[in-house]
C-alpha atoms as a PDB file:
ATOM      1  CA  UNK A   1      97.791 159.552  96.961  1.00  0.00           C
ATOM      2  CA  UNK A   2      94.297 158.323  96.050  1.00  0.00           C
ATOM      3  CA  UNK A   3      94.456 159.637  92.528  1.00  0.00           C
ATOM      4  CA  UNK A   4      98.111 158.138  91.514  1.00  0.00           C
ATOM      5  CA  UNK A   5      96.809 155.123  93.177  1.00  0.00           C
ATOM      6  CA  UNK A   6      93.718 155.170  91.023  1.00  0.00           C
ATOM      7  CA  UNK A   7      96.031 155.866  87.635  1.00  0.00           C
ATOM      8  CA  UNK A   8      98.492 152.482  89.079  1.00  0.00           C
ATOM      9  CA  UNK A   9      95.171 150.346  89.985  1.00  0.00           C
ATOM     10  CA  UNK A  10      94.273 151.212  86.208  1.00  0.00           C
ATOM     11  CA  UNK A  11      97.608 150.415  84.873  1.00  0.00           C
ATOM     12  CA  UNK A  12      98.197 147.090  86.862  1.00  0.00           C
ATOM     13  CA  UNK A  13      94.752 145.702  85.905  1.00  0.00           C
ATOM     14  CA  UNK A  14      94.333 146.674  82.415  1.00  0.00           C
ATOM     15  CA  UNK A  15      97.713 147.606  81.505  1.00  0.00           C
ATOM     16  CA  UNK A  16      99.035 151.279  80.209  1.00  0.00           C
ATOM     17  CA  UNK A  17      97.362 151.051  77.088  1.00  0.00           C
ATOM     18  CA  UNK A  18      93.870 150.792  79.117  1.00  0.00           C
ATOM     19  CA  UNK A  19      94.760 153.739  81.664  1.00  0.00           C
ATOM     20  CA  UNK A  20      94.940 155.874  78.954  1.00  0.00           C
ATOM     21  CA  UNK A  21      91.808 155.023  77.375  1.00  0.00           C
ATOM     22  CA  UNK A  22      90.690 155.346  80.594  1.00  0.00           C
ATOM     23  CA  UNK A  23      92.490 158.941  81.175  1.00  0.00           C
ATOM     24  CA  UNK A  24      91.452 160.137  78.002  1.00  0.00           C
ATOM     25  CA  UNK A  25      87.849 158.947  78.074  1.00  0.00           C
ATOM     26  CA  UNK A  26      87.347 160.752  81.577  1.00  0.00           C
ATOM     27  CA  UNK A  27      88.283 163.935  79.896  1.00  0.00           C
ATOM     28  CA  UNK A  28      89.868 165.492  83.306  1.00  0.00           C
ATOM     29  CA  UNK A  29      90.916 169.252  82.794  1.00  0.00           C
ATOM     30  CA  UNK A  30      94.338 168.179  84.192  1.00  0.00           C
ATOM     31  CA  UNK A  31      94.690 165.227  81.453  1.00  0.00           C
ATOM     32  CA  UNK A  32      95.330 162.910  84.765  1.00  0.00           C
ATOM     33  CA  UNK A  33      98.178 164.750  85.197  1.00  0.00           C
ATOM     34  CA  UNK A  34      98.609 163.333  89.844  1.00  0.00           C
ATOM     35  CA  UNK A  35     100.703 164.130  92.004  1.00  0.00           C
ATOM     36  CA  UNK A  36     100.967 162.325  95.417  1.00  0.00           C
ATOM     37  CA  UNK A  37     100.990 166.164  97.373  1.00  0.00           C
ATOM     38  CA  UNK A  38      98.587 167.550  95.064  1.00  0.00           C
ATOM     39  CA  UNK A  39      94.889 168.035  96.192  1.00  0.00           C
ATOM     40  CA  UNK A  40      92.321 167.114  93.383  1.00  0.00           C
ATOM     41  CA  UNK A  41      88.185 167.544  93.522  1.00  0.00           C
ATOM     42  CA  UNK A  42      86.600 163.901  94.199  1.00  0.00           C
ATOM     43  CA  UNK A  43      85.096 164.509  90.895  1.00  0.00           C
ATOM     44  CA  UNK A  44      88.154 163.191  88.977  1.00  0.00           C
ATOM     45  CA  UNK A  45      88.076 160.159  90.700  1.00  0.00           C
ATOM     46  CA  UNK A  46      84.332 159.449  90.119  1.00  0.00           C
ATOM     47  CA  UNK A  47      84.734 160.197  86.150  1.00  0.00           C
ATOM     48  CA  UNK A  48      87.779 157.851  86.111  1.00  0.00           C
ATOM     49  CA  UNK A  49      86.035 155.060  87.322  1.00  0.00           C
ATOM     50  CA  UNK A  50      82.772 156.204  85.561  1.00  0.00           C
ATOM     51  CA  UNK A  51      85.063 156.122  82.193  1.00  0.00           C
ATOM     52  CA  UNK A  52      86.687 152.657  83.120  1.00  0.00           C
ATOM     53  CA  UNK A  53      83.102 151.352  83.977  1.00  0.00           C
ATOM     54  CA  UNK A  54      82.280 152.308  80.792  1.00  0.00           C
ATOM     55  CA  UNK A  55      85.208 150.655  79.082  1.00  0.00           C
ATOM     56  CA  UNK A  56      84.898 147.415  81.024  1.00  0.00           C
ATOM     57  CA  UNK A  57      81.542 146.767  81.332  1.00  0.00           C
ATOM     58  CA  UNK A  58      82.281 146.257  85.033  1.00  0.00           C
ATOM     59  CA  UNK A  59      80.174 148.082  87.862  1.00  0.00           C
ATOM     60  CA  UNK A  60      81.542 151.352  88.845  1.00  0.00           C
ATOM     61  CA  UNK A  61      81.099 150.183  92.763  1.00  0.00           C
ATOM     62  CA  UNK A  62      82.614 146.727  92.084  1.00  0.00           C
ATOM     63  CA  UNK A  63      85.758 148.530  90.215  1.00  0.00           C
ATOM     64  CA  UNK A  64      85.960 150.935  93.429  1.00  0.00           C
ATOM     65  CA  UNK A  65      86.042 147.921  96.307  1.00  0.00           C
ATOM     66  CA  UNK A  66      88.367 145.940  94.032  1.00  0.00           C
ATOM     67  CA  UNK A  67      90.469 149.759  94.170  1.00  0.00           C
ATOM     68  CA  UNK A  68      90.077 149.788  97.681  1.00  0.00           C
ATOM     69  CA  UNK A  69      91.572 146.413  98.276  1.00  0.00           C
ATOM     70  CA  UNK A  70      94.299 147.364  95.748  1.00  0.00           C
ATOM     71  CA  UNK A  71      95.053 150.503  97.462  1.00  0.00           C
ATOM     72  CA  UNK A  72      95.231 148.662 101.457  1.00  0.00           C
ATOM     73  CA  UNK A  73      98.312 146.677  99.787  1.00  0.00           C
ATOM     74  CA  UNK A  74      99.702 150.179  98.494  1.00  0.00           C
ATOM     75  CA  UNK A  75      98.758 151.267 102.190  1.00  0.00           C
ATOM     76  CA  UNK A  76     101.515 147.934 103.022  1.00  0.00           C
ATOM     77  CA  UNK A  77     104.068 149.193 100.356  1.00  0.00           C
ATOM     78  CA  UNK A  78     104.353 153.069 101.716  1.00  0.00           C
ATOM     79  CA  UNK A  79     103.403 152.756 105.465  1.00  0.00           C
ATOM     80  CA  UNK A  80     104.319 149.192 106.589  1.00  0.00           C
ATOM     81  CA  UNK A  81     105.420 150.717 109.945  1.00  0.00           C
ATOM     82  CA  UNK A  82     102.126 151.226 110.483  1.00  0.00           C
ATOM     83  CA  UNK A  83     100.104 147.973 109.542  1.00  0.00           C
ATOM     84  CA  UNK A  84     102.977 146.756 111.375  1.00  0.00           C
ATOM     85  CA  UNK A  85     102.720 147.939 114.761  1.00  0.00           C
ATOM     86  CA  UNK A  86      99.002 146.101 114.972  1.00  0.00           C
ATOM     87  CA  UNK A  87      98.521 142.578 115.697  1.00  0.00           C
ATOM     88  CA  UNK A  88      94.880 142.017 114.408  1.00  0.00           C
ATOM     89  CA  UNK A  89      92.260 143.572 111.593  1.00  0.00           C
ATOM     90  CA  UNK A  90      90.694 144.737 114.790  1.00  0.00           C
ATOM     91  CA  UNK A  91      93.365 146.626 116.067  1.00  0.00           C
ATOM     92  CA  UNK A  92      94.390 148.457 112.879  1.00  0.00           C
ATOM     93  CA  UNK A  93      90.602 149.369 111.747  1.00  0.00           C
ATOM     94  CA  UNK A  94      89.898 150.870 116.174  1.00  0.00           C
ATOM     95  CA  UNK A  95      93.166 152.911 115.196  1.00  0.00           C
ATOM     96  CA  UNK A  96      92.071 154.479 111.708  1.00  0.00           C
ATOM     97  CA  UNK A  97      91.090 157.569 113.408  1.00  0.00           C
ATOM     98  CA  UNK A  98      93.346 157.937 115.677  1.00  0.00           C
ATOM     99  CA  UNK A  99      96.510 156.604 114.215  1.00  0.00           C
ATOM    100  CA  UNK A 100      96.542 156.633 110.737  1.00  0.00           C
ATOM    101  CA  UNK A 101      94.593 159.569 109.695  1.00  0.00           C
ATOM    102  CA  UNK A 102      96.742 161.626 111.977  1.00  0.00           C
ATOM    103  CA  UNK A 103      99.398 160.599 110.234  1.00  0.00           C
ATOM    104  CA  UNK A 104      97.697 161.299 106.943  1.00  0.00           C
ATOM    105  CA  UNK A 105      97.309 165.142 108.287  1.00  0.00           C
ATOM    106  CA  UNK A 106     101.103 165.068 109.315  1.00  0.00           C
ATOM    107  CA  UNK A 107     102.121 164.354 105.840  1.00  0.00           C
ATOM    108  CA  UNK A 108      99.500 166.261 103.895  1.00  0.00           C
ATOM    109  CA  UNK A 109      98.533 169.057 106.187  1.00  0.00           C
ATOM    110  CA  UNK A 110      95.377 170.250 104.037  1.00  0.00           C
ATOM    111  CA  UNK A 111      94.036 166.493 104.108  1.00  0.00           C
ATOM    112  CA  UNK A 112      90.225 165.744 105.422  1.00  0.00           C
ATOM    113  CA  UNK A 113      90.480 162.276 105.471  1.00  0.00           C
ATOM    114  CA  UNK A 114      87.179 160.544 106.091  1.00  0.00           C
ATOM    115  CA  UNK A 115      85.052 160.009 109.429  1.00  0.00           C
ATOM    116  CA  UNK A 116      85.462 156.181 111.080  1.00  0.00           C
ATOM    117  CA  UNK A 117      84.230 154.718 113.840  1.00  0.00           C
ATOM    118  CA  UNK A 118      84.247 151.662 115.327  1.00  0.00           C
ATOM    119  CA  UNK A 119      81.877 149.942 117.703  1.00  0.00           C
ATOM    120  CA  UNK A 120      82.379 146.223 119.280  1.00  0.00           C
ATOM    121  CA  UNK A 121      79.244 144.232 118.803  1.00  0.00           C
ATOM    122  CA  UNK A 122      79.878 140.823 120.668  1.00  0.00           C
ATOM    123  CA  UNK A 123      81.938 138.623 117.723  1.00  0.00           C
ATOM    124  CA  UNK A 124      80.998 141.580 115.355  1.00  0.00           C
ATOM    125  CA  UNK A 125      82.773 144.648 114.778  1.00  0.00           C
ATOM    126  CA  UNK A 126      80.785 147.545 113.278  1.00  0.00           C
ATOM    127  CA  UNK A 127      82.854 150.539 110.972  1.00  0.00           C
ATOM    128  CA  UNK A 128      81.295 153.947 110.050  1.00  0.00           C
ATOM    129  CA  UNK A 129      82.444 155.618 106.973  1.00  0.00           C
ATOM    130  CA  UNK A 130      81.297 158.978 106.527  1.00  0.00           C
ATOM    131  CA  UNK A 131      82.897 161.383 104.266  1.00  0.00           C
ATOM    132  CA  UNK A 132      83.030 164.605 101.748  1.00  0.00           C
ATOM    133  CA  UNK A 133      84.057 162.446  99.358  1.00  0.00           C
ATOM    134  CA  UNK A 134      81.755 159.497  97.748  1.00  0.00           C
ATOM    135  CA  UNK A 135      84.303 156.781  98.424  1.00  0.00           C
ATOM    136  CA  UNK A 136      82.241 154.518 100.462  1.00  0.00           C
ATOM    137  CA  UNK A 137      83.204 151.662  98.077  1.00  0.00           C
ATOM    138  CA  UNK A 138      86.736 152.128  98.619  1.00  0.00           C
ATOM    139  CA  UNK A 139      86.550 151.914 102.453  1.00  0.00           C
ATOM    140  CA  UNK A 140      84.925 148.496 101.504  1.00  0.00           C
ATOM    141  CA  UNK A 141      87.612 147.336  99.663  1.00  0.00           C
ATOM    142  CA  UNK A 142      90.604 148.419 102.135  1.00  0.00           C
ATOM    143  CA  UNK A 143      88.511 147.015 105.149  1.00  0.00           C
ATOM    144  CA  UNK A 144      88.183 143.266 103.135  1.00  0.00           C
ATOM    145  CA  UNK A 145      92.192 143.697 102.091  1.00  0.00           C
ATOM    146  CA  UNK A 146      92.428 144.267 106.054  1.00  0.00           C
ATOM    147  CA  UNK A 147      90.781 141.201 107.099  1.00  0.00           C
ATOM    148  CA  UNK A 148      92.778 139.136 104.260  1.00  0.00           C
ATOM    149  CA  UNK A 149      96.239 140.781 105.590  1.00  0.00           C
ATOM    150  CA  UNK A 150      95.466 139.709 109.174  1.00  0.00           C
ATOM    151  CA  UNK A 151      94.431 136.591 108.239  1.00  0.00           C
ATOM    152  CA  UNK A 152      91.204 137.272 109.636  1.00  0.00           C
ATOM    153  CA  UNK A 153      88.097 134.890 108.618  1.00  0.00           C
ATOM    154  CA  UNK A 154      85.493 136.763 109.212  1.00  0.00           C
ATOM    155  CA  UNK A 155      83.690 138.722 106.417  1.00  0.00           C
ATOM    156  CA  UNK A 156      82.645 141.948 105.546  1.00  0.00           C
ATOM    157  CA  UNK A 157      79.191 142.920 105.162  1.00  0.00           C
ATOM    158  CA  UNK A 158      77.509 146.499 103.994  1.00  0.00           C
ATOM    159  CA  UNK A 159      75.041 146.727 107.022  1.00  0.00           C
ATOM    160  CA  UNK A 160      73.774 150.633 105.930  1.00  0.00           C
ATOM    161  CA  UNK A 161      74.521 152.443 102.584  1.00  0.00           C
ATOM    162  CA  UNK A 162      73.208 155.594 102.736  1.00  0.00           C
ATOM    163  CA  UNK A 163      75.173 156.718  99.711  1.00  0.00           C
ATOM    164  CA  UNK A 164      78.446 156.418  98.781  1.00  0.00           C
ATOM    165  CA  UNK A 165      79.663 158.943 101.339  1.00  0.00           C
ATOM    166  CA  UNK A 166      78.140 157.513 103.932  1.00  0.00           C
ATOM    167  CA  UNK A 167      77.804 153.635 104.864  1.00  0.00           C
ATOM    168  CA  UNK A 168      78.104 151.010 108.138  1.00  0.00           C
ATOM    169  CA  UNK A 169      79.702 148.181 107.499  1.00  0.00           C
ATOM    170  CA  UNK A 170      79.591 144.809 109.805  1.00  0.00           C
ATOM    171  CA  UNK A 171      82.673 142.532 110.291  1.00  0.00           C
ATOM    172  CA  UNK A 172      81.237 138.972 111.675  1.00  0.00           C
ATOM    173  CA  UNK A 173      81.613 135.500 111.571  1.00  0.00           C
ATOM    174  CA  UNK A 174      80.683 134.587 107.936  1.00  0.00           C
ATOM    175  CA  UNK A 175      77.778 132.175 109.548  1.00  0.00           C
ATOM    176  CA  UNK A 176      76.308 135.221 111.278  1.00  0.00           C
ATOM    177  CA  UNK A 177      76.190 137.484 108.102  1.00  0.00           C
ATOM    178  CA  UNK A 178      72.996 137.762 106.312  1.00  0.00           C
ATOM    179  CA  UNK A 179      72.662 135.529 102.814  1.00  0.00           C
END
């Protein structure tokens, strides 16, 4: 699902005619060629955004978050059952683990989805990302579509990026994030 995602994300920002440039300019032995069962190296990914980067001018990382946030109202579109049954950003994001990527391995049996964990801070709300994949950026961008879908006013702040597979972000009151 993350790779048709990434060729729609493509399409609905730049339009067909940039997703192809895109497609093309990554050079992907499978010509971009997605399906949403198929299982594809993380590699394709990273030279699609590397090639749209490239095109736009605009930060790999920045194009991945933006993806991310894209991809959480994809999440709405496919699984709404799911969003639906929590109440709060909090709720969902405690349930990741549990819920969703269980799910995730129902549907697509040969799935690793990534590590998360969450700890409660006081007001703050700390997520772990860690992964096989370097989609760090991505979590980014689902967990601020998260907080937008709920409604939720706090922000989203990387607290530790040890690379792009591996990062801790803090959810706080905006006041209480660092400048």
């Amino acid at each position: 699902m993350i790779f048709t995602e990434l060729v729609d994300f493509m399409e609905t920002t730049g339009g067909a005619a940039f997703a192809d440039a895109v497609l093309l300019r990554a050079d992907l032995p499978n010509d971009g060629a997605f399906t949403a069962v198929g299982n594809y190296p993380a590699s394709y990914a990273v030279d699609m955004v590397a090639a749209a980067s490239a095109i736009t001018g605009i930060d790999g990382n920045i194009l991945c978050e933006n993806y991310g946030s894209f991809l959480f109202t994809r999440l709405l579109d496919h699984f709404p059952q799911i969003v639906a049954s929590y109440t709060s950003s909090n709720g969902l994001l405690r349930h990741v683990a549990s819920h969703i990527h269980e799910e995730v391995r129902v549907l697509y049996p040969d799935a690793k989805p990534p590590l998360i964990e969450t700890v409660d801070d006081g007001d703050a709300l700390r997520v772990r990302y860690e992964s096989h994949r370097p989609f760090a950026h991505i979590a980014f961008g689902l967990i601020r579509a998260c907080l937008v879908h709920y409604g939720d006013p706090r922000g989203i702040q990387w607290e530790r990026a040890g690379s792009a597979y591996s990062a801790t972000f803090r959810i706080a009151p905006v006041a209480a994030l660092a400048p």
